[in-house]
C-alpha atoms as a PDB file:
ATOM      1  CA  UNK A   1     167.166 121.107  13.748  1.00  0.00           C
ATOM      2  CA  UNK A   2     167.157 124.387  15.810  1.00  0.00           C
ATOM      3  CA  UNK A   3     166.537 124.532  19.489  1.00  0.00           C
ATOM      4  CA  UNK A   4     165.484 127.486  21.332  1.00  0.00           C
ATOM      5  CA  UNK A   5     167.891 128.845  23.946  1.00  0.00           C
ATOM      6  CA  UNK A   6     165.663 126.653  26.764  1.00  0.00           C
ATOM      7  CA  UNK A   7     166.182 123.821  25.084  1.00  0.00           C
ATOM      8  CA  UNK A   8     169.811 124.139  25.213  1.00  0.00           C
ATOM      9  CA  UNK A   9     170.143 125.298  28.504  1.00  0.00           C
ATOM     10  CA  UNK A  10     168.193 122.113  29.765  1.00  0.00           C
ATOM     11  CA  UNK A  11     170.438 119.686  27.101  1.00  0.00           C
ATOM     12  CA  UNK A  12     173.488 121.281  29.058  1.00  0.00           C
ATOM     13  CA  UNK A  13     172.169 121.180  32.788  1.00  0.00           C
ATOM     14  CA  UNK A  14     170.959 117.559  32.078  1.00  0.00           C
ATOM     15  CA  UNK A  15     174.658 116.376  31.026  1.00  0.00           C
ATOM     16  CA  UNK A  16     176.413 118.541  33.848  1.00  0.00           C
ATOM     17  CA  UNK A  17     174.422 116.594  36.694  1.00  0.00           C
ATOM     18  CA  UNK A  18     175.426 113.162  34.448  1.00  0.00           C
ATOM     19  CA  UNK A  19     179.079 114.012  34.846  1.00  0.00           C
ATOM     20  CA  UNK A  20     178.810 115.327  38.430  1.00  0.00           C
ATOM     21  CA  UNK A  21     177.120 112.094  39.109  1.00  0.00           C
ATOM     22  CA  UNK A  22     179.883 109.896  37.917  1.00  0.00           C
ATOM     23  CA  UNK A  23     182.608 111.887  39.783  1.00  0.00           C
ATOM     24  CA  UNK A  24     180.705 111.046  42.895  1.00  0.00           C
ATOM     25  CA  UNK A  25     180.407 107.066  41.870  1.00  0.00           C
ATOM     26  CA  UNK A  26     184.119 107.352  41.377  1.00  0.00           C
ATOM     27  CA  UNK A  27     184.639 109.545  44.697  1.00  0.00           C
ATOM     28  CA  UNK A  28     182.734 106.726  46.810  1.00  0.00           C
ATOM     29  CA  UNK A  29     184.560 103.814  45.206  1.00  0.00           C
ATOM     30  CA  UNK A  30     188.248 104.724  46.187  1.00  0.00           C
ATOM     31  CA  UNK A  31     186.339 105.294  49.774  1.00  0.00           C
ATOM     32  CA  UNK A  32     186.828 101.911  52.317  1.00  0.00           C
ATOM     33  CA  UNK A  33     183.698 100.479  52.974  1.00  0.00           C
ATOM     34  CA  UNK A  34     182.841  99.738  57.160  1.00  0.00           C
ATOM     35  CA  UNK A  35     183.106  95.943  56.367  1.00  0.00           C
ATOM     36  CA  UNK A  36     186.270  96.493  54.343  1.00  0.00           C
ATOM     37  CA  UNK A  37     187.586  98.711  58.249  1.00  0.00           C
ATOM     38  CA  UNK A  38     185.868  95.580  59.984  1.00  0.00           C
ATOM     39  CA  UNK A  39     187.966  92.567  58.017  1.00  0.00           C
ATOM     40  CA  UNK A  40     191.035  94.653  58.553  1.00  0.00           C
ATOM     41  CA  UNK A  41     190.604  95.092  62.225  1.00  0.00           C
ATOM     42  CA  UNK A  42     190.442  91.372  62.219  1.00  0.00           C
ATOM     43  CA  UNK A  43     193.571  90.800  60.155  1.00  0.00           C
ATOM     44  CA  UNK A  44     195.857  93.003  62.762  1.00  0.00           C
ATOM     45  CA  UNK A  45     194.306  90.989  66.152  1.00  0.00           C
ATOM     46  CA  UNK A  46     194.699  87.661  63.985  1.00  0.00           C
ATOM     47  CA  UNK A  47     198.356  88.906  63.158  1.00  0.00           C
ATOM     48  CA  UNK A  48     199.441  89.940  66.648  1.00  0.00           C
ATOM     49  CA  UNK A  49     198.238  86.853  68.269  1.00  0.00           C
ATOM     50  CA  UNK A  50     200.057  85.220  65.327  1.00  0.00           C
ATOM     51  CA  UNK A  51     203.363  86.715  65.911  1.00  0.00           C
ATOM     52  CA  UNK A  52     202.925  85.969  70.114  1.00  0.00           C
ATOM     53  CA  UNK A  53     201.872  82.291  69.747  1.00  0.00           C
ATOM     54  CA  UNK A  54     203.756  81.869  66.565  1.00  0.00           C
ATOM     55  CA  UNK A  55     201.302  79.954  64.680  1.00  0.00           C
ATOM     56  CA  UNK A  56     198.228  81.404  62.362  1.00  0.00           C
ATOM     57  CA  UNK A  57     195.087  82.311  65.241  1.00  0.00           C
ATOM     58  CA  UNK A  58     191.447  82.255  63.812  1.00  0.00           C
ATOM     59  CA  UNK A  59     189.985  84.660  67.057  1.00  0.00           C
ATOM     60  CA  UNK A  60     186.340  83.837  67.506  1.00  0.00           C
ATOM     61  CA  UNK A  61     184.603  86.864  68.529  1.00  0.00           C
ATOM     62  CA  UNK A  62     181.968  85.488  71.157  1.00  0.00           C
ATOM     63  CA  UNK A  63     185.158  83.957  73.248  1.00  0.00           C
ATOM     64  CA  UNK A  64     188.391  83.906  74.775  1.00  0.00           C
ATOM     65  CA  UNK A  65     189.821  80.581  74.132  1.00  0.00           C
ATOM     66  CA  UNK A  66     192.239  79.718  77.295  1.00  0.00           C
ATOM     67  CA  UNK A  67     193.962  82.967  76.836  1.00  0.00           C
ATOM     68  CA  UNK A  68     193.860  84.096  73.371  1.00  0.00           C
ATOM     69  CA  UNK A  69     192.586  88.139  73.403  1.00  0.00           C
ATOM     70  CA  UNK A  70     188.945  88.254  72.216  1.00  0.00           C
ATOM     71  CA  UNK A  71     187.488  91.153  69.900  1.00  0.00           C
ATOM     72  CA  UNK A  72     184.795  93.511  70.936  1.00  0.00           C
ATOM     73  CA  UNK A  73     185.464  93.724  74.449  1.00  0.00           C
ATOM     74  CA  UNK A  74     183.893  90.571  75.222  1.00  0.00           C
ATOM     75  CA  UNK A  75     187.274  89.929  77.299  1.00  0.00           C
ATOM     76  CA  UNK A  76     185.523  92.560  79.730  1.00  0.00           C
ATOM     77  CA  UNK A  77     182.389  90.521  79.735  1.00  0.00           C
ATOM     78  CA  UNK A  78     183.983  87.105  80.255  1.00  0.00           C
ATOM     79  CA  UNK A  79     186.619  87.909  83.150  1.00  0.00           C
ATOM     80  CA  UNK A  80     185.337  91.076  85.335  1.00  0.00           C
ATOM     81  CA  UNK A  81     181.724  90.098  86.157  1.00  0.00           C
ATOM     82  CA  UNK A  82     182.655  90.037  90.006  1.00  0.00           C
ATOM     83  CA  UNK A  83     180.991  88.128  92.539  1.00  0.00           C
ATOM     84  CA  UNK A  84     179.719  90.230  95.839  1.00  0.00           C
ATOM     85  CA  UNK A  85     182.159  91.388  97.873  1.00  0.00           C
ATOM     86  CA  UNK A  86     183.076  88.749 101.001  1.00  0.00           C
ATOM     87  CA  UNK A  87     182.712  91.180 103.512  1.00  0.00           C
ATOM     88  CA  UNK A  88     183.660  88.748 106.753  1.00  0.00           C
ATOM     89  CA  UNK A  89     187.329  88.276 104.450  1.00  0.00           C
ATOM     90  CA  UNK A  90     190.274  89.937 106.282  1.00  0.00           C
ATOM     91  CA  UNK A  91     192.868  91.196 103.569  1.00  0.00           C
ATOM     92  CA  UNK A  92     192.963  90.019 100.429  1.00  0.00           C
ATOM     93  CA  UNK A  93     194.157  86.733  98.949  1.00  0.00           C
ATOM     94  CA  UNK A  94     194.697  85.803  95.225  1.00  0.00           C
ATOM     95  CA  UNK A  95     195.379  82.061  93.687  1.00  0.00           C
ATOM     96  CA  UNK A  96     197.603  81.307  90.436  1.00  0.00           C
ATOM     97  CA  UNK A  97     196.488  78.464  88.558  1.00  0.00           C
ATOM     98  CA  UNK A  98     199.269  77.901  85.930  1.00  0.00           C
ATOM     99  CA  UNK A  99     197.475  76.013  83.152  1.00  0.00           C
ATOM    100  CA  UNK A 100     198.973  73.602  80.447  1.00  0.00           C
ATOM    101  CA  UNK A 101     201.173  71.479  82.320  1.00  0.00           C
ATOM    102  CA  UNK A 102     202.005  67.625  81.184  1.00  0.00           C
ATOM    103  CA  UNK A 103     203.583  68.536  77.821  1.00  0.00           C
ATOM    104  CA  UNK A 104     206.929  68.892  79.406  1.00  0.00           C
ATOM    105  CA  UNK A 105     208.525  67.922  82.929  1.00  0.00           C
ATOM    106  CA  UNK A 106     211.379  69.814  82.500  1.00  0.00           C
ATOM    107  CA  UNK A 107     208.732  73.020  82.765  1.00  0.00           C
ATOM    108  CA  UNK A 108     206.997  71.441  85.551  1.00  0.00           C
ATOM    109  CA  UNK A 109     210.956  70.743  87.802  1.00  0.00           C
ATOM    110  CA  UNK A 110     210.987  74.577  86.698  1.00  0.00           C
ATOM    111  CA  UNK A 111     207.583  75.496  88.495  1.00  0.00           C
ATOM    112  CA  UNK A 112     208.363  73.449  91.639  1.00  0.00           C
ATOM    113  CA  UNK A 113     211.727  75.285  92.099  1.00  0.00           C
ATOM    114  CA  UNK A 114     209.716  78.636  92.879  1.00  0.00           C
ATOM    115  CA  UNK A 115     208.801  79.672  96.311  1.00  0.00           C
ATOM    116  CA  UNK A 116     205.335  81.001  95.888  1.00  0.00           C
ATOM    117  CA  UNK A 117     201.964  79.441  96.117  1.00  0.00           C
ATOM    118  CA  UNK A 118     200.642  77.858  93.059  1.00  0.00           C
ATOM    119  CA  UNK A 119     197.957  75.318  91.476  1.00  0.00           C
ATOM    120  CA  UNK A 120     199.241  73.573  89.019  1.00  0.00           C
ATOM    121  CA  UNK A 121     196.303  72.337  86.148  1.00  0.00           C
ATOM    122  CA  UNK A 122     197.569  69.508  84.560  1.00  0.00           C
ATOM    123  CA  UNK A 123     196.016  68.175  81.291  1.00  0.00           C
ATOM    124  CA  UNK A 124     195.464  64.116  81.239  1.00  0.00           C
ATOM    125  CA  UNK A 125     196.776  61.614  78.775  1.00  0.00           C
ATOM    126  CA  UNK A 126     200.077  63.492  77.558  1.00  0.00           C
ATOM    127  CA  UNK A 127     203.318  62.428  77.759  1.00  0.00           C
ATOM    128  CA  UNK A 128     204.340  64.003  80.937  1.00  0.00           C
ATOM    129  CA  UNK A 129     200.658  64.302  82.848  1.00  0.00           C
ATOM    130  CA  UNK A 130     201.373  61.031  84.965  1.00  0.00           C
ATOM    131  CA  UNK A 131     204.931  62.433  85.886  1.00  0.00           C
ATOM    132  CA  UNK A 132     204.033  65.931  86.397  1.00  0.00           C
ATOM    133  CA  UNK A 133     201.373  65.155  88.886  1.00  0.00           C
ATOM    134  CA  UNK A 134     203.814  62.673  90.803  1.00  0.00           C
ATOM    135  CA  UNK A 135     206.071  65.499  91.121  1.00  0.00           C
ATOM    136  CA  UNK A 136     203.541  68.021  92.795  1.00  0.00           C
ATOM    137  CA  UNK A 137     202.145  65.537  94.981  1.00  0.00           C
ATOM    138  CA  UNK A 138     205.910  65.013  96.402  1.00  0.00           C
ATOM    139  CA  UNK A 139     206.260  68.606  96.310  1.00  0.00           C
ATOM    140  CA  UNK A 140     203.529  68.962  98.069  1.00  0.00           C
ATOM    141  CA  UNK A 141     201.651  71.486  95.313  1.00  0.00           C
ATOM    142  CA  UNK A 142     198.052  71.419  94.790  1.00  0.00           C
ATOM    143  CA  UNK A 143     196.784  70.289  91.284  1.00  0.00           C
ATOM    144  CA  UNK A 144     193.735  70.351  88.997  1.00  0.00           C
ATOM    145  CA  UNK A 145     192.606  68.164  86.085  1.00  0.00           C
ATOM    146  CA  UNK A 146     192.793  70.489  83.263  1.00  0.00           C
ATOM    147  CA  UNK A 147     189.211  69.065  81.166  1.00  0.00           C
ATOM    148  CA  UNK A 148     189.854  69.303  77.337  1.00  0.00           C
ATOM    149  CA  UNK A 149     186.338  70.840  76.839  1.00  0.00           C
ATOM    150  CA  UNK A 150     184.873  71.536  73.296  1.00  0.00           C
ATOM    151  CA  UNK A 151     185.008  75.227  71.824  1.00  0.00           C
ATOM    152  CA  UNK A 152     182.078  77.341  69.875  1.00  0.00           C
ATOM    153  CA  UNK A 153     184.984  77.060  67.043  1.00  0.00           C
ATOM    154  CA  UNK A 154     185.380  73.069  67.016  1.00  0.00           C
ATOM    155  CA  UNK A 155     184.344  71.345  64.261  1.00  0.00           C
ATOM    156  CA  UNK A 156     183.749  68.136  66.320  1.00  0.00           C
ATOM    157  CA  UNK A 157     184.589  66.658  69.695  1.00  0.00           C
ATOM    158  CA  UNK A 158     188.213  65.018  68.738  1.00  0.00           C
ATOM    159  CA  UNK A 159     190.269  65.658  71.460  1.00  0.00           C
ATOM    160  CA  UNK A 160     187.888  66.785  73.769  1.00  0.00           C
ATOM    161  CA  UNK A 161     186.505  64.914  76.525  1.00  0.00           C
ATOM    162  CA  UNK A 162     183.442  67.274  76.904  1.00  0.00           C
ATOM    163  CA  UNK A 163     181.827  67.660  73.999  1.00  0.00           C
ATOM    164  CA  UNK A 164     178.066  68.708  73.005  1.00  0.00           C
ATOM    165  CA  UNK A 165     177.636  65.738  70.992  1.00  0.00           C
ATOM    166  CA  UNK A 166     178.069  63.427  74.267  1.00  0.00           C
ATOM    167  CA  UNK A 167     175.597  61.847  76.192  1.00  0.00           C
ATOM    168  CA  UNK A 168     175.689  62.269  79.878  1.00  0.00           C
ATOM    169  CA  UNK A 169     177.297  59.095  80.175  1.00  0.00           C
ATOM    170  CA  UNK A 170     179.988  59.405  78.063  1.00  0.00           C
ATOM    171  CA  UNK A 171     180.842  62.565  79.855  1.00  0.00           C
ATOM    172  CA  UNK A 172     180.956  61.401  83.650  1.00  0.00           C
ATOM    173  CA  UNK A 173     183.010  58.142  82.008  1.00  0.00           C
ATOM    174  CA  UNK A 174     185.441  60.323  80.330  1.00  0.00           C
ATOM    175  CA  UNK A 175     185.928  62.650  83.473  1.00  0.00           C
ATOM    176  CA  UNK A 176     185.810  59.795  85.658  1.00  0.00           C
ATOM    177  CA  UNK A 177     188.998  58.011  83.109  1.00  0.00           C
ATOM    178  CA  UNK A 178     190.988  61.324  83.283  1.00  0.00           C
ATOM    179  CA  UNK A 179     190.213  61.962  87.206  1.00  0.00           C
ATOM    180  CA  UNK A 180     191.593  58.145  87.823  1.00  0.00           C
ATOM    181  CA  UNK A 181     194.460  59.067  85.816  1.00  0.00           C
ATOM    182  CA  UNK A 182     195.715  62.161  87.594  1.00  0.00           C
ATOM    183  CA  UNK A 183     194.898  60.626  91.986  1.00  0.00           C
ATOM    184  CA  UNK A 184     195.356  63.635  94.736  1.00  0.00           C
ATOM    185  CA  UNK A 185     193.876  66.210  92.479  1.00  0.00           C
ATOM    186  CA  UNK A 186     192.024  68.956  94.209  1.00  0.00           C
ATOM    187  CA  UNK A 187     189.328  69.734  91.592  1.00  0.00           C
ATOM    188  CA  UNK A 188     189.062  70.404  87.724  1.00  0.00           C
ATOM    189  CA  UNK A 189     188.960  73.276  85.595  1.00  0.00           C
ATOM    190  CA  UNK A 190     188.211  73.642  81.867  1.00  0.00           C
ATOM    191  CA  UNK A 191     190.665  73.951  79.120  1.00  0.00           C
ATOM    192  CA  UNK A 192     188.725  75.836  76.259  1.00  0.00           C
ATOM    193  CA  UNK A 193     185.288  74.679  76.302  1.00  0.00           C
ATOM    194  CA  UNK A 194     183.490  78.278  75.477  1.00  0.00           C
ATOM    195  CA  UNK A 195     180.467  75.885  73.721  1.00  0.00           C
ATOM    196  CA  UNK A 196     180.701  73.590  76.781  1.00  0.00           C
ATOM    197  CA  UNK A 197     180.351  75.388  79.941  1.00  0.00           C
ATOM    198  CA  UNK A 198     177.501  77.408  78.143  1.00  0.00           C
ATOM    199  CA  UNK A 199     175.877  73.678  77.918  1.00  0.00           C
ATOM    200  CA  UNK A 200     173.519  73.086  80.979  1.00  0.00           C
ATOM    201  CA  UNK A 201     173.235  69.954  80.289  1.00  0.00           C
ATOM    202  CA  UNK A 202     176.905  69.135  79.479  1.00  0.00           C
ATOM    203  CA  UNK A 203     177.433  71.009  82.803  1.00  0.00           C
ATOM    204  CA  UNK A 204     174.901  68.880  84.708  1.00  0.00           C
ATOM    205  CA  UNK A 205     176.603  65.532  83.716  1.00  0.00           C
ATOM    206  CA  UNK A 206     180.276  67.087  84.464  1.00  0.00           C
ATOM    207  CA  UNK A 207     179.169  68.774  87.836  1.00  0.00           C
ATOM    208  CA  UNK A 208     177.218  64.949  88.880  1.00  0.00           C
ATOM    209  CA  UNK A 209     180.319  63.246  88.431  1.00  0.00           C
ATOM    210  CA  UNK A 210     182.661  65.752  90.287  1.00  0.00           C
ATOM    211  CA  UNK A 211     180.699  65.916  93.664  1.00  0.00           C
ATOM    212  CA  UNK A 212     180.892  61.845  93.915  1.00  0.00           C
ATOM    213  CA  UNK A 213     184.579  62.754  95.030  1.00  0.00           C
ATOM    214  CA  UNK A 214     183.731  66.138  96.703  1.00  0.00           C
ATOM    215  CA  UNK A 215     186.009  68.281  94.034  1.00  0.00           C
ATOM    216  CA  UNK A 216     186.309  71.725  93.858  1.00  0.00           C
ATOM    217  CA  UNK A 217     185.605  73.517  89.913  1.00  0.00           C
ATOM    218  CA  UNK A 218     186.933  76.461  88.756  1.00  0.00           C
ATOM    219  CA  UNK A 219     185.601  77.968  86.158  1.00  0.00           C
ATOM    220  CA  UNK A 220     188.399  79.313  83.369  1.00  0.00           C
ATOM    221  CA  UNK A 221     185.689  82.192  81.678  1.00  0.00           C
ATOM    222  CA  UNK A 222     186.215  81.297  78.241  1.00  0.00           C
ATOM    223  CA  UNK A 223     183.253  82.433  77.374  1.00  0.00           C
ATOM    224  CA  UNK A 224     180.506  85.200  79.167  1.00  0.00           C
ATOM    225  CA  UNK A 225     177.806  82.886  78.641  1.00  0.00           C
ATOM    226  CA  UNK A 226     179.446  79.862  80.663  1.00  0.00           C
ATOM    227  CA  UNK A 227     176.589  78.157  83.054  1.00  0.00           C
ATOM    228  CA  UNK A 228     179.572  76.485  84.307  1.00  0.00           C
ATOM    229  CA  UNK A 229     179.843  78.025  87.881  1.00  0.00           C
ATOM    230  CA  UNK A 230     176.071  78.111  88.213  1.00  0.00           C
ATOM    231  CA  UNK A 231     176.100  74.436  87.681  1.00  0.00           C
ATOM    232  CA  UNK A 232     178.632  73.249  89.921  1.00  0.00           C
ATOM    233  CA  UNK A 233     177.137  75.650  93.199  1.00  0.00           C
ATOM    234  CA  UNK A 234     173.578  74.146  92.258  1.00  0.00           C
ATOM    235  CA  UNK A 235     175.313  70.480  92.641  1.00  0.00           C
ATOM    236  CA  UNK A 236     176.801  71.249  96.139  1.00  0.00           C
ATOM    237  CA  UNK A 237     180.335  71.702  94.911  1.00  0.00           C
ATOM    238  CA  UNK A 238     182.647  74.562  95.538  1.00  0.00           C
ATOM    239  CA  UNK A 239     183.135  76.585  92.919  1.00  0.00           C
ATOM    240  CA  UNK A 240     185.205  80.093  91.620  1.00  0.00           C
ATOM    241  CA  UNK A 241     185.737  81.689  88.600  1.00  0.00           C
ATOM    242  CA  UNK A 242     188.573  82.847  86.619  1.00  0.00           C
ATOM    243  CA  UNK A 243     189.064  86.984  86.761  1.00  0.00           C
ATOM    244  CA  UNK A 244     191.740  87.047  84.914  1.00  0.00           C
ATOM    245  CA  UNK A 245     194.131  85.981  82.035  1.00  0.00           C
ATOM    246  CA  UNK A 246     197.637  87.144  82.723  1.00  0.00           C
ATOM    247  CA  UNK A 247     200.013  86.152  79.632  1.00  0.00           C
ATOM    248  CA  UNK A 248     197.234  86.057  76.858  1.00  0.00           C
ATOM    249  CA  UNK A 249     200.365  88.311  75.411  1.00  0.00           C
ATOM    250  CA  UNK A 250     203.840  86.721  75.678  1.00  0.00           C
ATOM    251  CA  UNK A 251     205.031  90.473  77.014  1.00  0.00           C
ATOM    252  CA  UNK A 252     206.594  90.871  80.716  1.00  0.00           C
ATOM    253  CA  UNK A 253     205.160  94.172  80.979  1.00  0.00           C
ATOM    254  CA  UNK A 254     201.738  93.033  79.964  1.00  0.00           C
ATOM    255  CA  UNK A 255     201.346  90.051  82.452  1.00  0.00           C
ATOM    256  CA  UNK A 256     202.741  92.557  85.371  1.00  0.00           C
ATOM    257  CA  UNK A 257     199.028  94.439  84.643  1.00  0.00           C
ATOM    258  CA  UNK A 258     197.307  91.493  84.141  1.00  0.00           C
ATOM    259  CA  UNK A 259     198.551  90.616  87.525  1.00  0.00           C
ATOM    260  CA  UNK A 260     197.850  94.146  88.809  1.00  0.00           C
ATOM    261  CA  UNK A 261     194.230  94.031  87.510  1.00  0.00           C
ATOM    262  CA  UNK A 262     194.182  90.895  89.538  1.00  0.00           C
ATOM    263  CA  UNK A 263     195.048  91.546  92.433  1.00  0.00           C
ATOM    264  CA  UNK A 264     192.895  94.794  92.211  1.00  0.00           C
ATOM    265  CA  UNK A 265     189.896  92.462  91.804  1.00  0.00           C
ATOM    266  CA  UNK A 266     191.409  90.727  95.183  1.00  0.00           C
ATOM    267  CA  UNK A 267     191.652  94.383  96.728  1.00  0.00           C
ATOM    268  CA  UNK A 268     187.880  94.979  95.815  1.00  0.00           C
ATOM    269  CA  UNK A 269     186.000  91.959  97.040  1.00  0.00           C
ATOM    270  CA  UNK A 270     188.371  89.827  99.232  1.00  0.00           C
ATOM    271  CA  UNK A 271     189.842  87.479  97.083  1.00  0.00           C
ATOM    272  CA  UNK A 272     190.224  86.576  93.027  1.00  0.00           C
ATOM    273  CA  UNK A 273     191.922  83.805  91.198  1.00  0.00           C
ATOM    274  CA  UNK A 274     193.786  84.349  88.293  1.00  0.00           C
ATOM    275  CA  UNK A 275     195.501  82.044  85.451  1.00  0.00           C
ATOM    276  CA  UNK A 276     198.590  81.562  83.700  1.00  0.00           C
ATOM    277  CA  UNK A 277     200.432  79.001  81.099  1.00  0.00           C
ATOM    278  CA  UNK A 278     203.406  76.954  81.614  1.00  0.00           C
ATOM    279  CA  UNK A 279     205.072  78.528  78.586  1.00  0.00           C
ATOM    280  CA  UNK A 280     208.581  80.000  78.696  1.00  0.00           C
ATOM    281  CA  UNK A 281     208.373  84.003  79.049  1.00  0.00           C
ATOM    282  CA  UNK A 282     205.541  83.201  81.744  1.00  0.00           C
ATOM    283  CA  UNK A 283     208.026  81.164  83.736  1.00  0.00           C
ATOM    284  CA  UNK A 284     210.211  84.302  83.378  1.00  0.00           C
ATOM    285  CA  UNK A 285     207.488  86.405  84.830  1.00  0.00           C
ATOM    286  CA  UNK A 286     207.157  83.824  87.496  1.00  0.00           C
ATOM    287  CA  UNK A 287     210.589  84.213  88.543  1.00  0.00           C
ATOM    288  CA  UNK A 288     210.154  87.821  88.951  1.00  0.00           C
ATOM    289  CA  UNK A 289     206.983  87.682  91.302  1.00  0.00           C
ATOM    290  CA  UNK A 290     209.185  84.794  92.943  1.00  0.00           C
ATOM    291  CA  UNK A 291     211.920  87.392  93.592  1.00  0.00           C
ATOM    292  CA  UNK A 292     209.402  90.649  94.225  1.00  0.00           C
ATOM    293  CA  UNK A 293     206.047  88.957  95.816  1.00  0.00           C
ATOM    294  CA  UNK A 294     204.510  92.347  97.486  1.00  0.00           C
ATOM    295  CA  UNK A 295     201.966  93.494  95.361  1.00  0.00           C
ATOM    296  CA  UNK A 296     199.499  94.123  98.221  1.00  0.00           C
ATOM    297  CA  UNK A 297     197.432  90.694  98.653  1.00  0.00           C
ATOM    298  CA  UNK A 298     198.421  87.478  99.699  1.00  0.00           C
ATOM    299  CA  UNK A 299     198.960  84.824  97.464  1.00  0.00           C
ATOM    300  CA  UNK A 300     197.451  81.859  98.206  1.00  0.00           C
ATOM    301  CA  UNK A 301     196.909  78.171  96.551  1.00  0.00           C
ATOM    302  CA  UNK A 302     193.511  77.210  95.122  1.00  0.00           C
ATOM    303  CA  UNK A 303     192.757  74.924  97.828  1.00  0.00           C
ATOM    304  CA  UNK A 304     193.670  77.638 100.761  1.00  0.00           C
ATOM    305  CA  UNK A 305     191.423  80.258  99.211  1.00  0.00           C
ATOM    306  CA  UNK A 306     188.746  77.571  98.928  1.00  0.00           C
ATOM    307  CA  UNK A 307     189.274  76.838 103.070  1.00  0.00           C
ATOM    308  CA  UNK A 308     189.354  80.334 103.655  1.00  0.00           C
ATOM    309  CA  UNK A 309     186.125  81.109 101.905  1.00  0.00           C
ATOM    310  CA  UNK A 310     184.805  78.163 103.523  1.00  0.00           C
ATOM    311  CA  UNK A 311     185.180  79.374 106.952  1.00  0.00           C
ATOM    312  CA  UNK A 312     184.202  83.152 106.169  1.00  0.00           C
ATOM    313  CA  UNK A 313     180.811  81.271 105.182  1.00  0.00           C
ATOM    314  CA  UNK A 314     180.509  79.369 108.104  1.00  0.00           C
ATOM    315  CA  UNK A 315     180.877  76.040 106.585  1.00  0.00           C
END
């Protein structure tokens, strides 16, 4: 068959864009995709919170859970939403709740050895709650009921005595059983609970129960979309609100920001509370701030701050 010189110059364009086509197929595949950039990203935050807590650390992305670093910033949107400035405070005071306790009295003898002004938050029904808050009461250290709440990552409410799946009833009852089991407390905060304290109605039944005994709540931010605070003001109770976590990374250097940032939020508005674990490089940190306490507030106890705000209200 014999083809014109057109013909044969189309033939030979028509099988040079074919092969330039397939170089470009092959050119895109050894390219990473943006969910292949995204899954990675996830990997490294999973592995560094691995390595600090040393267990494996599935990081939900719409919380912080008690400390754990979230993704996307949400971190931002959870812990620095500031309340008005109190503009009748003089100076600046900031609280440190140090969460976690009633694993281990040895921890807790450790805590009650330092000079400055803590809360202790105690979680109920371990082995050493019923010890631990013996020792603060003879101490003379203000405690809170640390509330096992339930978590947007919980598969069900095992473990946690404030779960979505609970009627109203079964909540007050189970705060009511862990309130009578820690006496002198000063209030409760949550431990976890992103999924609960965004729960009005979970949040109704906790706050009804609390204000029979007049306790203060403070609110841990787990999660930006906590009702938690709103809840407990709307039921007469005194409430405040976490601004920051200061050893979500087991690294001295990292909790002396974390406090900075605190105590910047203190600077700002009057006062700010921020929270801590009773694990062992924390207790190191404590010891420093122990031995070095000027960092340009005043360090107060949960229930002073509450007094203090109290009276700057006129109440």
């Amino acid at each position: 068959m014999n083809l014109s010189k057109k013909q044969l110059w189309t033939i030979m364009l028509f099988v040079m864009a074919i092969g330039l086509g397939l170089i470009f197929a092959a050119t895109r595949g050894d390219a990473p995709s943006k969910d292949h950039s995204t899954a990675t990203v996830r990997a490294e935050v999973s592995d560094s919170l691995s390595s600090a807590y040393g267990e494996k650390v599935t990081v939900d992305p719409k919380t912080a859970e008690d400390g754990h670093l979230p993704e996307n910033g949400q971190e931002k949107q959870a812990l620095t939403e500031e309340p008005p400035k109190v503009k009748s405070l003089k100076g600046a005071y900031l609280a440190i709740v140090v969460d976690d306790l009633g694993f281990s009295y040895a921890r807790a003898e450790e805590l009650a050895g330092l000079k400055i002004p803590l809360t202790w938050a105690i979680i109920p029904f371990q082995r050493s709650s019923k010890a631990t808050a013996e020792l603060a009461r003879k101490k003379g250290i203000p405690f809170l009921v640390h509330v096992p709440m339930q978590a947007f990552g919980d598969k069900g409410s095992e473990g946690q005595l404030v779960a979505l799946s609970m009627d109203d009833e079964k909540i007050r009852r189970n705060v009511r059983e862990a309130l009578e089991s820690l006496p002198g407390a000063i209030g409760v905060n949550n431990h976890r609970g992103s999924a609960a304290t965004s729960d009005m109605r979970a949040m109704r039944a906790l706050m009804e129960e609390l204000r029979q005994d007049n306790m203060i709540f403070l609110d841990s931010r787990t999660a930006a979309s906590s009702v938690a605070a709103i809840e407990a003001r709307k039921a007469g109770i005194f409430a405040l609100e976490n601004g920051a976590f200061i050893d979500h990374l087991e690294d001295i250097k990292f909790m002396w920001s974390q406090l900075e940032r605190a105590a910047g939020q203190a600077q700002r508005r009057g006062y700010a509370v921020a929270i801590c674990h009773a694990r062992p490089v924390t207790l190191t940190f404590l010891n420093q701030l122990d031995s070095n306490s000027d960092i340009g507030v005043k360090l107060v106890t949960v229930d002073e701050l509450v007094r203090i705000l109290s009276k700057s209200h006129g109440n």
